[in-house]
C-alpha atoms as a PDB file:
ATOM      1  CA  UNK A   1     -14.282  -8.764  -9.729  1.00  0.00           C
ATOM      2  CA  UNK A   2     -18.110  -8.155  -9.395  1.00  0.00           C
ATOM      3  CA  UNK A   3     -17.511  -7.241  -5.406  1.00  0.00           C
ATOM      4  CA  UNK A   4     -14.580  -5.060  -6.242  1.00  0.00           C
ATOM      5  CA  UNK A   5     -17.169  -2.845  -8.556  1.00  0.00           C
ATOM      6  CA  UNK A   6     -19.996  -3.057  -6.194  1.00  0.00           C
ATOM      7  CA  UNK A   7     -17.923  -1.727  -3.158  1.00  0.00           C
ATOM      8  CA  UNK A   8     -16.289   0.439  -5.186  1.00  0.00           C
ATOM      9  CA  UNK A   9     -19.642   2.143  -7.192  1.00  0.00           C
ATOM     10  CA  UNK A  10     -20.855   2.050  -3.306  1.00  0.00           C
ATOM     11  CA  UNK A  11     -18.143   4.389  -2.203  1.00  0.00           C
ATOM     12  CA  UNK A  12     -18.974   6.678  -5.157  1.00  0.00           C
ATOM     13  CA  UNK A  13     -17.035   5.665  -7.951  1.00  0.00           C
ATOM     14  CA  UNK A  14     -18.871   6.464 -11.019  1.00  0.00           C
ATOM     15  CA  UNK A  15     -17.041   5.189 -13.733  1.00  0.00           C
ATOM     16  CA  UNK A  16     -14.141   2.101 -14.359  1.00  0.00           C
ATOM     17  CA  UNK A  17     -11.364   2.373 -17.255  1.00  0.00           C
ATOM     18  CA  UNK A  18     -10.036  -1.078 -17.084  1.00  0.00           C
ATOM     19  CA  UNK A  19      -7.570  -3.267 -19.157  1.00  0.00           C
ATOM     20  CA  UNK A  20      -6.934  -6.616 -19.873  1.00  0.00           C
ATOM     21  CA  UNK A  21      -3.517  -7.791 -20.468  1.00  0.00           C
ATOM     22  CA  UNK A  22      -3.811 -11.551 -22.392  1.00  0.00           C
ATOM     23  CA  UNK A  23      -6.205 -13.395 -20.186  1.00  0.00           C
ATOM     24  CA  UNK A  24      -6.499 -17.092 -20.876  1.00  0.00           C
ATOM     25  CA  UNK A  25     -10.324 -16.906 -19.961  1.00  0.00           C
ATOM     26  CA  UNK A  26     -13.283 -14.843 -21.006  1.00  0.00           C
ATOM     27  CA  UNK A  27     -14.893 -14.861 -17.462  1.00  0.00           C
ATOM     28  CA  UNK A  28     -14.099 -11.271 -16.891  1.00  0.00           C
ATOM     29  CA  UNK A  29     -16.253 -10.133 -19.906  1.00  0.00           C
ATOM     30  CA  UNK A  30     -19.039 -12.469 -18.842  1.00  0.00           C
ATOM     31  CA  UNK A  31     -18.846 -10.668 -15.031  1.00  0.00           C
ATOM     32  CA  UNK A  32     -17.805  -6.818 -17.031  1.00  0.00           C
ATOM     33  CA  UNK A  33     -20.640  -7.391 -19.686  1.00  0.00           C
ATOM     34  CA  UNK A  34     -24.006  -5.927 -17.473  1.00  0.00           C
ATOM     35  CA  UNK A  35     -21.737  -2.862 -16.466  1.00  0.00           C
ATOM     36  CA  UNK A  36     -20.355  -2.736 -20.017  1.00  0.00           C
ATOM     37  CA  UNK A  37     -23.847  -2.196 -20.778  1.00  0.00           C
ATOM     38  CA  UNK A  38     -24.705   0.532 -18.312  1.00  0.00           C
ATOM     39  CA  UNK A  39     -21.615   2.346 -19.164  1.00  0.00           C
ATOM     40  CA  UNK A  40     -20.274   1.823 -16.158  1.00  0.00           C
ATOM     41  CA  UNK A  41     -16.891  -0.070 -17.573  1.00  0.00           C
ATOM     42  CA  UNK A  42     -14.800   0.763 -20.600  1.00  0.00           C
ATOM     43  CA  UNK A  43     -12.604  -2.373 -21.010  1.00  0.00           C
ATOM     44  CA  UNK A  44      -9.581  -2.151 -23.469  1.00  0.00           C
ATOM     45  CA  UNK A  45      -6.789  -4.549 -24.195  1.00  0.00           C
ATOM     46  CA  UNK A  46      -3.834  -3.830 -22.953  1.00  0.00           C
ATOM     47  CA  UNK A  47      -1.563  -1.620 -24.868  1.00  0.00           C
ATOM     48  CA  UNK A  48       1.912  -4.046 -24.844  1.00  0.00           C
ATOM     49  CA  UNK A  49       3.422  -7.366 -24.439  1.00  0.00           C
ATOM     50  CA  UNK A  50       5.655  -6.934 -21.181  1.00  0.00           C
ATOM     51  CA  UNK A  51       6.031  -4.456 -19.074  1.00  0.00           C
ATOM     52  CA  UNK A  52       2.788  -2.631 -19.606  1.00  0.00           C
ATOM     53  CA  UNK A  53       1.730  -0.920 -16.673  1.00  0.00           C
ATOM     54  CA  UNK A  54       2.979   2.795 -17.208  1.00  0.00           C
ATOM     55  CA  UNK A  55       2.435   2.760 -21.171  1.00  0.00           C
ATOM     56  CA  UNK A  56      -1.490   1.829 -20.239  1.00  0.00           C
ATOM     57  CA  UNK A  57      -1.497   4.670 -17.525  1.00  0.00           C
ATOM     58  CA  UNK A  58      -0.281   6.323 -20.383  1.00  0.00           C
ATOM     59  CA  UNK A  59      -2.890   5.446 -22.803  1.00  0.00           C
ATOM     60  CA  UNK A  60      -5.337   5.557 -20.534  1.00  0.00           C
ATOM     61  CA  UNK A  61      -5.043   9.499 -19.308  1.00  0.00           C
ATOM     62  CA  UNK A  62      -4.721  10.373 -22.927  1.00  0.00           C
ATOM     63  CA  UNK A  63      -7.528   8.221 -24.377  1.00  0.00           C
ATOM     64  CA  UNK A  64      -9.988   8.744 -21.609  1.00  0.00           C
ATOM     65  CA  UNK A  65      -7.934  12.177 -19.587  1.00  0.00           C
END
């Protein structure tokens, strides 16, 4: 996870909307926490209990568009 953002704020991405769908660990808000902090991250839960891709798009463009 911490490679994925630094490649991708090396190519220029500037800012990461990213969701968590029911993860058994907490390790990805230990690794998220420093760019929480910057502002680089905004990490929601997920916005279902199946199927949640397209309703989180969803949320996502209209929460954040």
């Amino acid at each position: 996870l911490r490679e994925w953002l630094e490649f991708h704020l090396c190519v220029g991405v500037e800012h990461f909307f990213l969701y968590n769908h029911h993860s058994e660990t907490e390790e990805h808000e230990r690794i998220l926490a420093p760019y929480i902090r910057e502002g680089l991250v905004t990490l929601e839960q997920a916005r279902c209990e199946v199927h949640c891709q397209t309703p989180t798009y969803e949320a996502c463009v209209r929460d954040h568009g």
